[in-house]
PDB file of N, CA and C in Angstrom:
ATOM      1  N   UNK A   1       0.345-138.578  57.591  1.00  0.00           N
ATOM      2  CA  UNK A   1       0.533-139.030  56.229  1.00  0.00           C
ATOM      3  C   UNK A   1       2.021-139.008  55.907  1.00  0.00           C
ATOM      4  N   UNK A   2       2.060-140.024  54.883  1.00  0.00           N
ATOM      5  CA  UNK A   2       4.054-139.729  54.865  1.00  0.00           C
ATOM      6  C   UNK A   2       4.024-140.723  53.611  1.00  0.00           C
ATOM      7  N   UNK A   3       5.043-140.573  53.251  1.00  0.00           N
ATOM      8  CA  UNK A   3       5.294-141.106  51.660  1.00  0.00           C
ATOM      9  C   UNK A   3       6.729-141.712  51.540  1.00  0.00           C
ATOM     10  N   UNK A   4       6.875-142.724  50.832  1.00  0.00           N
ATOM     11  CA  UNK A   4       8.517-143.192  50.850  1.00  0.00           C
ATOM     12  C   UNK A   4       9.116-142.905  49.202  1.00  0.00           C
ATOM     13  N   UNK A   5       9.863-142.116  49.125  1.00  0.00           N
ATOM     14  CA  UNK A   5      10.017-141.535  47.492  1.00  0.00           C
ATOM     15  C   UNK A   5      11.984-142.191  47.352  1.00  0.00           C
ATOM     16  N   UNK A   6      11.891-142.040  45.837  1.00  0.00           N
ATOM     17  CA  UNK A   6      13.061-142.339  45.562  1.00  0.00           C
ATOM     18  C   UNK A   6      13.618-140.671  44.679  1.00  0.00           C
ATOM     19  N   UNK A   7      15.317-140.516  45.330  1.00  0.00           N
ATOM     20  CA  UNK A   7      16.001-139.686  44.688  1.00  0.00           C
ATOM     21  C   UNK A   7      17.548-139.820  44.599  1.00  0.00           C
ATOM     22  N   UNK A   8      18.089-139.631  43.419  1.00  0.00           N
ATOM     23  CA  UNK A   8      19.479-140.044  43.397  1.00  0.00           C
ATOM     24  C   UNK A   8      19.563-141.808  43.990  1.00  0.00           C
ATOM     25  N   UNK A   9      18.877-142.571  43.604  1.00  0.00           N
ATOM     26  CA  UNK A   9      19.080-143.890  44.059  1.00  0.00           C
ATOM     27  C   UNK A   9      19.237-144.017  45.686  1.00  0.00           C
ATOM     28  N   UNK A  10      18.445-143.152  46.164  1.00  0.00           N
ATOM     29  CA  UNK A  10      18.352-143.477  47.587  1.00  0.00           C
ATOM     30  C   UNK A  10      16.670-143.210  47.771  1.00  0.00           C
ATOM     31  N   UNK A  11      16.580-144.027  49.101  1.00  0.00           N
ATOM     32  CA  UNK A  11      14.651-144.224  49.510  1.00  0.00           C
ATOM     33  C   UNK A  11      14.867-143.190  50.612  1.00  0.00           C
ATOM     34  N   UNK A  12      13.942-142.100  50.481  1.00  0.00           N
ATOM     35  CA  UNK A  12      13.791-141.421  52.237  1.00  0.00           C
ATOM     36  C   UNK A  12      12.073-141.488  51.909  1.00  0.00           C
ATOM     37  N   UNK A  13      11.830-141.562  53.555  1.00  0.00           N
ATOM     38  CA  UNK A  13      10.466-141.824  54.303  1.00  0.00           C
ATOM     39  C   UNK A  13      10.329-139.976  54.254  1.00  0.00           C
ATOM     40  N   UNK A  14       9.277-140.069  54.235  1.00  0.00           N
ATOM     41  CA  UNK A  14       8.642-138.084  53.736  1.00  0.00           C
ATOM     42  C   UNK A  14       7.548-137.978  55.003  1.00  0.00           C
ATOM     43  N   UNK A  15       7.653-136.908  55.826  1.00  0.00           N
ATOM     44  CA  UNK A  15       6.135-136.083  55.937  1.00  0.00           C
ATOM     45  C   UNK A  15       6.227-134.571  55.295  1.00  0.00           C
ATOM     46  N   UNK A  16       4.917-134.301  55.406  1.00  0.00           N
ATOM     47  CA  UNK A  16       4.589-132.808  55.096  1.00  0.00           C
ATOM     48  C   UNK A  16       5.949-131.839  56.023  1.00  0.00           C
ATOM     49  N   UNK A  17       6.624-131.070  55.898  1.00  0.00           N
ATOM     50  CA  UNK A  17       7.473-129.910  56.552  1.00  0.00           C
ATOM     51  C   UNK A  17       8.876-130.741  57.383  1.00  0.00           C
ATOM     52  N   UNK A  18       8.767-131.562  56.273  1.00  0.00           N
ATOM     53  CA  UNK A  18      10.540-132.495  57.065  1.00  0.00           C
ATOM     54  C   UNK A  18      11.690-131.623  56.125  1.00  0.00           C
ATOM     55  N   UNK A  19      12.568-131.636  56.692  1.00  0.00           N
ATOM     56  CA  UNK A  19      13.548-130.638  55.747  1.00  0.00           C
ATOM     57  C   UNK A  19      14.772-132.170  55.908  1.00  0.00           C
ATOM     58  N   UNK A  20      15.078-132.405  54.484  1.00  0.00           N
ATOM     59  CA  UNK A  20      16.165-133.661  54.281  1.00  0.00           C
ATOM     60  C   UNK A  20      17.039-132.933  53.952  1.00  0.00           C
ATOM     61  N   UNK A  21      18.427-133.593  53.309  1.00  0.00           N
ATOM     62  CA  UNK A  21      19.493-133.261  52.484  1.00  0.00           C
ATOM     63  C   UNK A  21      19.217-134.482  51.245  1.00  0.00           C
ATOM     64  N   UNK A  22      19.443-133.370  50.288  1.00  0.00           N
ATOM     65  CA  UNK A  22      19.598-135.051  49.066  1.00  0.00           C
ATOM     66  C   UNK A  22      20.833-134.520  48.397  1.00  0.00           C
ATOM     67  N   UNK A  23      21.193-135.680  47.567  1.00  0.00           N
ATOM     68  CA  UNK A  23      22.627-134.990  46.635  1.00  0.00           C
ATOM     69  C   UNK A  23      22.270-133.991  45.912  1.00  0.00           C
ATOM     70  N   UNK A  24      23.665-133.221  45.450  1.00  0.00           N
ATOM     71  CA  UNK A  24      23.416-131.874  45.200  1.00  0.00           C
ATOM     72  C   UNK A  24      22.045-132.264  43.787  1.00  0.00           C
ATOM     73  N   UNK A  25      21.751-131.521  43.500  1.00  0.00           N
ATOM     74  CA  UNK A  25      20.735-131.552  42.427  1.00  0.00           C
ATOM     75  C   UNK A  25      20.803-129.947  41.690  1.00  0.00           C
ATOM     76  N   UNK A  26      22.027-128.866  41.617  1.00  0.00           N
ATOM     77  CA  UNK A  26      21.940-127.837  41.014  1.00  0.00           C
ATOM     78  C   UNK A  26      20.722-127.265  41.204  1.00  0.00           C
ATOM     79  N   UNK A  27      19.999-126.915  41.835  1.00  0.00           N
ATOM     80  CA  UNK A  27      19.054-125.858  41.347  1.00  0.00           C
ATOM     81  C   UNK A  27      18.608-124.611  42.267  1.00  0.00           C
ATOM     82  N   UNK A  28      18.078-123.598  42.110  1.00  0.00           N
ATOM     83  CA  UNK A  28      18.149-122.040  42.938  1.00  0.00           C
ATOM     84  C   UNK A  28      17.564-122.305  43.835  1.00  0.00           C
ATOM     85  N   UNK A  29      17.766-121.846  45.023  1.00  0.00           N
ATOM     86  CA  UNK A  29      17.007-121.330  46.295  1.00  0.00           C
ATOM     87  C   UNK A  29      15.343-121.152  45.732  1.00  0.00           C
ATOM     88  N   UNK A  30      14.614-121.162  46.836  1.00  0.00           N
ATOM     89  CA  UNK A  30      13.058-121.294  46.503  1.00  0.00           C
ATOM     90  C   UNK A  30      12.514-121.840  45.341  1.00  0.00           C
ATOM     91  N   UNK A  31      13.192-123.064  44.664  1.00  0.00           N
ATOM     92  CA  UNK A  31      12.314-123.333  43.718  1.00  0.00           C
ATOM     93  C   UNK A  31      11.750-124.696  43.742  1.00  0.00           C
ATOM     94  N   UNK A  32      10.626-124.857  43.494  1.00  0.00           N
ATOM     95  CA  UNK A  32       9.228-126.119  43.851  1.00  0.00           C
ATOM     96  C   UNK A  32       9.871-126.961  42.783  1.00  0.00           C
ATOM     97  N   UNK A  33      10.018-128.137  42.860  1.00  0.00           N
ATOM     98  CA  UNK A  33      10.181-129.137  41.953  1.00  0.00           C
ATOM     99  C   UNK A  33       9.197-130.740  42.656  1.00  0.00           C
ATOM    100  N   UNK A  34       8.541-131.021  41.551  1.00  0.00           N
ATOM    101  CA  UNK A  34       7.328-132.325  41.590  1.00  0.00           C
ATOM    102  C   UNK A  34       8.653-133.393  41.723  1.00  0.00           C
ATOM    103  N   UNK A  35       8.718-134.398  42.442  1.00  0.00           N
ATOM    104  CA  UNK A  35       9.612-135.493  42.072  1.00  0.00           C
ATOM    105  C   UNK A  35       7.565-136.628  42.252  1.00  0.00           C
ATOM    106  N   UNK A  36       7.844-137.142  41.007  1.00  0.00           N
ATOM    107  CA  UNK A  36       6.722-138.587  40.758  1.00  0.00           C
ATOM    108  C   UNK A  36       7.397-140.258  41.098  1.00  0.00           C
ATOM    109  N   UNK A  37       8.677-140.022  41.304  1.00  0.00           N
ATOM    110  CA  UNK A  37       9.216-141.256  41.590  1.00  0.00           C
ATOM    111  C   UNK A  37       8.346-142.180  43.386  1.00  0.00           C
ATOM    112  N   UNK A  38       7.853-142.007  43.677  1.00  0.00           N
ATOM    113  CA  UNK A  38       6.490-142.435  44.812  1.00  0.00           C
ATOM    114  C   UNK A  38       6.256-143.406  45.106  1.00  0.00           C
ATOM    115  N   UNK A  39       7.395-144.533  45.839  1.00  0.00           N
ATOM    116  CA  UNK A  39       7.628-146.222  46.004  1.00  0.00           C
ATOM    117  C   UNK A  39       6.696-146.470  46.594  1.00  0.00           C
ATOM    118  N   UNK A  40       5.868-145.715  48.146  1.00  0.00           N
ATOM    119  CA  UNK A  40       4.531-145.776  49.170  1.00  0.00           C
ATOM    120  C   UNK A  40       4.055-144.884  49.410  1.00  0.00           C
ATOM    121  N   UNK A  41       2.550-144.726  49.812  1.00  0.00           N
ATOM    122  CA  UNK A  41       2.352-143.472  50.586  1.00  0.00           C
ATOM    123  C   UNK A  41       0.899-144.250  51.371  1.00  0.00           C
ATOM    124  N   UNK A  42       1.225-143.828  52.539  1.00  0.00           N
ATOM    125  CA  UNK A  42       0.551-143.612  53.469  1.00  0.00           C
ATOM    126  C   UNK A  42      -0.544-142.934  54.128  1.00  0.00           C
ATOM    127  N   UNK A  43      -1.751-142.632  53.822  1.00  0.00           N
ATOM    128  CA  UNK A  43      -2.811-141.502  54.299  1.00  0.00           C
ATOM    129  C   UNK A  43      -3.964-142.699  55.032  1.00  0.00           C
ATOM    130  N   UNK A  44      -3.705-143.053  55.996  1.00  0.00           N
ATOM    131  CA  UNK A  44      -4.427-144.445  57.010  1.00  0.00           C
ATOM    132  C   UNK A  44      -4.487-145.566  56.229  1.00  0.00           C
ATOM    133  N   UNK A  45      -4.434-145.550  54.827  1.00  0.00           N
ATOM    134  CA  UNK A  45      -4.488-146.667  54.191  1.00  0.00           C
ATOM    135  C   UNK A  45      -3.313-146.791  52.822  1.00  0.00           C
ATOM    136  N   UNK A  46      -2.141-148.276  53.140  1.00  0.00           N
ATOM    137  CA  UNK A  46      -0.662-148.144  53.023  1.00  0.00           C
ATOM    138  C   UNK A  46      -1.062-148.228  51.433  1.00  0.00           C
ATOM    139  N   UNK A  47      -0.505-147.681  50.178  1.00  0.00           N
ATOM    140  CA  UNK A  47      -0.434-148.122  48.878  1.00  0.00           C
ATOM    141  C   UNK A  47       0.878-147.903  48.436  1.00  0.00           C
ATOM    142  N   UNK A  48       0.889-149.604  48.149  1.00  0.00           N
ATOM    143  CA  UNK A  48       2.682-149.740  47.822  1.00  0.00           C
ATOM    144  C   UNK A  48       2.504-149.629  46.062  1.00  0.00           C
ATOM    145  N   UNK A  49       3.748-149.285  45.497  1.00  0.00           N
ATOM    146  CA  UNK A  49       3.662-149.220  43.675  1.00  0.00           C
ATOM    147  C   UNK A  49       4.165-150.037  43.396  1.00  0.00           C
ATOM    148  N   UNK A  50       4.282-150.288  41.926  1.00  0.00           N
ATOM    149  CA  UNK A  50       5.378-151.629  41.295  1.00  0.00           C
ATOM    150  C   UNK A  50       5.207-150.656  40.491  1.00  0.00           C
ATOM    151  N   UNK A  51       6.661-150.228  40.546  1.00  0.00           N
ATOM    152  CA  UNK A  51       7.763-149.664  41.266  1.00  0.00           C
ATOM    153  C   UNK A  51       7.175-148.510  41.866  1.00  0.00           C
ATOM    154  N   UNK A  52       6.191-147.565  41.049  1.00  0.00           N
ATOM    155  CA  UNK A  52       5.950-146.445  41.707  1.00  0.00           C
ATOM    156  C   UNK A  52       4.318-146.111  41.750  1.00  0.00           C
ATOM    157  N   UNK A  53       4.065-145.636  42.872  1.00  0.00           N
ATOM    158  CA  UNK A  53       2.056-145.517  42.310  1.00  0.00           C
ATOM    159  C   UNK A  53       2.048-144.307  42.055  1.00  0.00           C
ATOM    160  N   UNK A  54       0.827-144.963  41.154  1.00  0.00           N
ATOM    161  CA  UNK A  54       0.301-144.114  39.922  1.00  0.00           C
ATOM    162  C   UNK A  54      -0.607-142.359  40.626  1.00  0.00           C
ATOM    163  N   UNK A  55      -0.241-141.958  39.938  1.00  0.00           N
ATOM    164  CA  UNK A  55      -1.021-140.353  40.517  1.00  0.00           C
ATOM    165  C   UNK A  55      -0.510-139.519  41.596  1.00  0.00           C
ATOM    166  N   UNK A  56       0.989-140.461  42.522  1.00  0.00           N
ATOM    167  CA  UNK A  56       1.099-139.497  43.277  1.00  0.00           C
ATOM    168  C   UNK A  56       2.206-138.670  43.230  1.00  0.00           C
ATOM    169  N   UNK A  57       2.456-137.521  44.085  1.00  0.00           N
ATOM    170  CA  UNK A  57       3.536-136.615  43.715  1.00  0.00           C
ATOM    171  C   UNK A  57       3.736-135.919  45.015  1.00  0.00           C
ATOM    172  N   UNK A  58       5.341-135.930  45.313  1.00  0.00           N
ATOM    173  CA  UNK A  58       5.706-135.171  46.105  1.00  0.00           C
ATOM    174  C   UNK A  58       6.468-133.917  45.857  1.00  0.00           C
ATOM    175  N   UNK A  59       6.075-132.706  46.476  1.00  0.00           N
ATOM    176  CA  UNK A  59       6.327-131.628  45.795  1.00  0.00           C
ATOM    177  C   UNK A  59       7.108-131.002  46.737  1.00  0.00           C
ATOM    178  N   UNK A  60       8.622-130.041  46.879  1.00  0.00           N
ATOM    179  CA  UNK A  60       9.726-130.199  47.371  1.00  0.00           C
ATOM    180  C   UNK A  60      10.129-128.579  46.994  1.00  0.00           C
ATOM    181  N   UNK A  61      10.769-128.233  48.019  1.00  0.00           N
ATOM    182  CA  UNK A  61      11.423-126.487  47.947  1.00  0.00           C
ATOM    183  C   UNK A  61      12.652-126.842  48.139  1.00  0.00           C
ATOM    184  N   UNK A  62      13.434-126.132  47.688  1.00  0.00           N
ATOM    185  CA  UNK A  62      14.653-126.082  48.116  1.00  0.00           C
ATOM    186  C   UNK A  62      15.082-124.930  48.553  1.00  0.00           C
ATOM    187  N   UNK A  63      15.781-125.220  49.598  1.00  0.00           N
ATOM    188  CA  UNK A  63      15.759-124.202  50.369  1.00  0.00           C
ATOM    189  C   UNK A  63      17.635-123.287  50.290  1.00  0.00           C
ATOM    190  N   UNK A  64      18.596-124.283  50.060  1.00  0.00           N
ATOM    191  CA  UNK A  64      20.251-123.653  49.920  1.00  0.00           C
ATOM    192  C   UNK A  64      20.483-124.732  49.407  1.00  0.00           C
ATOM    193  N   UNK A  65      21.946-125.065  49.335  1.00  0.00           N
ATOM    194  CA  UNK A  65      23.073-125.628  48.639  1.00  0.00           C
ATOM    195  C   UNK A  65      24.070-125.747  49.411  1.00  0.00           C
ATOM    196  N   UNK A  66      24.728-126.423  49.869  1.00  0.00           N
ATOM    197  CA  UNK A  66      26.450-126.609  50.884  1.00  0.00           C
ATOM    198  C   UNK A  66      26.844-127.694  50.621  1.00  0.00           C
ATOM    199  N   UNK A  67      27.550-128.086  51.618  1.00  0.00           N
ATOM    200  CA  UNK A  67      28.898-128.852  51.568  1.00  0.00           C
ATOM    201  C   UNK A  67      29.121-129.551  53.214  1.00  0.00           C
ATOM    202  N   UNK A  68      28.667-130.876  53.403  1.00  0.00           N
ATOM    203  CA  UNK A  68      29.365-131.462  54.110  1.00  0.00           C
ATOM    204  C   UNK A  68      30.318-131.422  54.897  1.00  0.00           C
ATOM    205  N   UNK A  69      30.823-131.585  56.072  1.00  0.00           N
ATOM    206  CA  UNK A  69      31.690-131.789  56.601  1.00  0.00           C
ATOM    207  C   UNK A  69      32.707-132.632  56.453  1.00  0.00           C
ATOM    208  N   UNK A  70      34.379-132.450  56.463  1.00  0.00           N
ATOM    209  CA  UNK A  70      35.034-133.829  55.620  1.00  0.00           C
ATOM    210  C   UNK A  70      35.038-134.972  56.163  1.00  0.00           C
ATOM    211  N   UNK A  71      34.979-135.602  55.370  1.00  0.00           N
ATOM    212  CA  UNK A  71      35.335-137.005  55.621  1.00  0.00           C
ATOM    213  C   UNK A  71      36.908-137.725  55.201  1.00  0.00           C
ATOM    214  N   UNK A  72      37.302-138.230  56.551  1.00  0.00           N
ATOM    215  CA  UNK A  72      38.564-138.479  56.300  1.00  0.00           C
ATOM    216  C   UNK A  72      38.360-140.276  56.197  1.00  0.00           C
ATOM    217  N   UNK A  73      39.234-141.038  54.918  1.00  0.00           N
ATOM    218  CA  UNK A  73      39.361-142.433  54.655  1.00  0.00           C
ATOM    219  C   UNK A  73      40.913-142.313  55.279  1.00  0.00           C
ATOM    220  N   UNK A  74      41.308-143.488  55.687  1.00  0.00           N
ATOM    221  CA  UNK A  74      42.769-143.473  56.526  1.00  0.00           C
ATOM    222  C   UNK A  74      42.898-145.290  56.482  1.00  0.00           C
ATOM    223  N   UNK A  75      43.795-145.407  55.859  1.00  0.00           N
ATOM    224  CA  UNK A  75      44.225-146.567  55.366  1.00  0.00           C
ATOM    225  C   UNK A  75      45.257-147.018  55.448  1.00  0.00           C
ATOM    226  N   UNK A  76      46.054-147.594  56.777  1.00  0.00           N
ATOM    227  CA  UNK A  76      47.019-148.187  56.984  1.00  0.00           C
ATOM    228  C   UNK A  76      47.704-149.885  57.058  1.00  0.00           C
ATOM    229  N   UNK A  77      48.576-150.450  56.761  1.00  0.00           N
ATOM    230  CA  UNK A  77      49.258-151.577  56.684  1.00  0.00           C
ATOM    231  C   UNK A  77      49.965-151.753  57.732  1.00  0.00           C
ATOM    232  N   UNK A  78      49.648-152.542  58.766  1.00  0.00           N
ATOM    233  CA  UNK A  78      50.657-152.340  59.522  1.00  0.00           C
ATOM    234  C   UNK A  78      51.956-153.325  59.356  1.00  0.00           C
ATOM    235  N   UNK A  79      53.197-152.679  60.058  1.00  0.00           N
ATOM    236  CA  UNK A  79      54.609-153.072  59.715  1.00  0.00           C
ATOM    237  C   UNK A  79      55.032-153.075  58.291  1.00  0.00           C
ATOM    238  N   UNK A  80      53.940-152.459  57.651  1.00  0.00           N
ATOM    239  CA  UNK A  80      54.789-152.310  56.430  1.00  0.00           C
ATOM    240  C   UNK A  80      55.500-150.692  55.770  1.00  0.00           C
ATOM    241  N   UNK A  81      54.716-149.923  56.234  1.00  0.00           N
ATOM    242  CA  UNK A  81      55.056-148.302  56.013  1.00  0.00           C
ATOM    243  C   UNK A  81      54.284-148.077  55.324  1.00  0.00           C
ATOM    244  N   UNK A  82      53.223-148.336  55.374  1.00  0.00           N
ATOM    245  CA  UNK A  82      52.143-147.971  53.905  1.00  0.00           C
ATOM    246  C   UNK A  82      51.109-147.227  54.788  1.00  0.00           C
ATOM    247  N   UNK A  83      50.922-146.038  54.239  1.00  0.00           N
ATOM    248  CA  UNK A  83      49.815-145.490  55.062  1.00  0.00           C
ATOM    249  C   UNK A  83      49.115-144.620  53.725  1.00  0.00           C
ATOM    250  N   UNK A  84      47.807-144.506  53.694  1.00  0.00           N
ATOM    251  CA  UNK A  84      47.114-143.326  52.931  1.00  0.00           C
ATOM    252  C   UNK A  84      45.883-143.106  53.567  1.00  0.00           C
ATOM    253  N   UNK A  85      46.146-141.069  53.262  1.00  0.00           N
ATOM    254  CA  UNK A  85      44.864-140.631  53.666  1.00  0.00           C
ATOM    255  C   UNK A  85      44.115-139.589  52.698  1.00  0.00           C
ATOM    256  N   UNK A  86      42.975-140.145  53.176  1.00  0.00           N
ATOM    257  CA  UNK A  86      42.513-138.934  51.753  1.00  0.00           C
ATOM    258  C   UNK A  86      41.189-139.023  52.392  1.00  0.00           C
ATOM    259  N   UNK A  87      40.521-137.721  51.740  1.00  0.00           N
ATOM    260  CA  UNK A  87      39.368-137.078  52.848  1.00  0.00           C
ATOM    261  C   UNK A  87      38.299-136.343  51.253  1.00  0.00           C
ATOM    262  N   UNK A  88      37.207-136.183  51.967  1.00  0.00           N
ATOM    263  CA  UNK A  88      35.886-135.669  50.567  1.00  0.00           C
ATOM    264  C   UNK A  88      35.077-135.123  51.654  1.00  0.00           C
ATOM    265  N   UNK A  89      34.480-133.585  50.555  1.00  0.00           N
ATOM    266  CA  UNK A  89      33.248-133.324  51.299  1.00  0.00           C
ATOM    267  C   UNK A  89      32.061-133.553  50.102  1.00  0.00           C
ATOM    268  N   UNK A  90      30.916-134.210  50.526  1.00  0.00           N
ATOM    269  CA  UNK A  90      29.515-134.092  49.904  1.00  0.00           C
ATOM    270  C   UNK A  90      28.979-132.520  49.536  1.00  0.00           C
ATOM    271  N   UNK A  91      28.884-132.614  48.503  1.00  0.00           N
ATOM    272  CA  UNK A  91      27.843-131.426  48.072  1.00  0.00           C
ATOM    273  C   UNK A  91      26.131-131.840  48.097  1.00  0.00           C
ATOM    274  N   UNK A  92      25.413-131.032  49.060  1.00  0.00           N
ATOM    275  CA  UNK A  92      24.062-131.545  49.145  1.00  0.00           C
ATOM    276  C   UNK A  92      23.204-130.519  49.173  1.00  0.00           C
ATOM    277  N   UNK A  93      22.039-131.127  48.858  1.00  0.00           N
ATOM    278  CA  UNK A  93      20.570-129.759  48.814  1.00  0.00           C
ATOM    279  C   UNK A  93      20.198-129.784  49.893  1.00  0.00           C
ATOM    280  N   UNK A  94      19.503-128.983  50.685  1.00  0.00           N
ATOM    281  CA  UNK A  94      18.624-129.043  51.268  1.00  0.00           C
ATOM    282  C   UNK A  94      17.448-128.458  51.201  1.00  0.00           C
ATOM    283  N   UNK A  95      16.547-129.202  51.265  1.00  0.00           N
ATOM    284  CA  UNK A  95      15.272-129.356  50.612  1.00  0.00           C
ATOM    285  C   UNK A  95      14.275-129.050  51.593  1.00  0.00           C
ATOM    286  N   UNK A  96      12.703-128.889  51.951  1.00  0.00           N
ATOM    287  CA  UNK A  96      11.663-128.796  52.625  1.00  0.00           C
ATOM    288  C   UNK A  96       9.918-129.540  51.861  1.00  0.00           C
ATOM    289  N   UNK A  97      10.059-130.088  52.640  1.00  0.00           N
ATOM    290  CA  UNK A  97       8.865-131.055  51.669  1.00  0.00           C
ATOM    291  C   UNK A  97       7.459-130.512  51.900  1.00  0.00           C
ATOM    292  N   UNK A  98       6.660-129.885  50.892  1.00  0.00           N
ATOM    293  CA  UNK A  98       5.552-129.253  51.096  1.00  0.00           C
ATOM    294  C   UNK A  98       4.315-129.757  51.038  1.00  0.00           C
ATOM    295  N   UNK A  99       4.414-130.758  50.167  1.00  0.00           N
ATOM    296  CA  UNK A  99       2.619-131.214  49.737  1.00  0.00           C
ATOM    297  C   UNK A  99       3.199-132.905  49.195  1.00  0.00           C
ATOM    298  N   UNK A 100       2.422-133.496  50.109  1.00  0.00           N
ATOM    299  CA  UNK A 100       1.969-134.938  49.355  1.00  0.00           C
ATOM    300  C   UNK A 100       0.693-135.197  48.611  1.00  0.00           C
ATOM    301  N   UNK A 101       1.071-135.444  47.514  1.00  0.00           N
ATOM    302  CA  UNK A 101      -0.452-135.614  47.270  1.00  0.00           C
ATOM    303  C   UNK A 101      -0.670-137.236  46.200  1.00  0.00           C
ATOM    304  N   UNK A 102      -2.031-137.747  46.946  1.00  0.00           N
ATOM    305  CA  UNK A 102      -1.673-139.280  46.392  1.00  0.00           C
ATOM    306  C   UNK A 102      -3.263-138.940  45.618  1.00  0.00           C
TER     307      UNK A 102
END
């Protein structure tokens, strides 16, 4: 069974005990949060939503909070002397997906 959910304007494909990263979302270690946003789900028979179907819910632990590795942007001109660099790290959750339920 597996479910395709929306968070922070991104689609991830779900099973039961997948551990993702989503953007940070502030919230404590061990705590269950329902996301209803539910684009497909899958249990042998496919039900797609417009936009989201009705009744189902994926229910989500979070497990810590960190930080990405940097990312360096590096932006050069050549023959002209123009160079810039500049670098970001992501702050992200990581999450554990517990229960689909359609």
């Amino acid at each position: 069974m597996y479910a395709i959910i929306k968070n922070g304007g991104k689609q991830y494909k779900v099973q039961e005990g997948d551990i993702l990263l989503f953007d940070r979302m502030s919230l404590e270690p061990k705590t269950t949060v329902e996301i209803k946003e539910v684009l497909a789900v899958n249990n042998g028979e496919l039900k797609m939503g417009t936009p989201y179907v009705e009744g189902a819910v994926v229910t989500i632990e979070v497990i810590n909070e960190g930080r990405d590795r940097k990312v360096i942007i590096f932006k050069k001109r050549r023959r002209k002397d123009s160079k810039v660099k500049r670098g970001f790290r992501r702050d992200h959750t990581r999450v554990r997906i517990v229960k689909i339920a359609a």
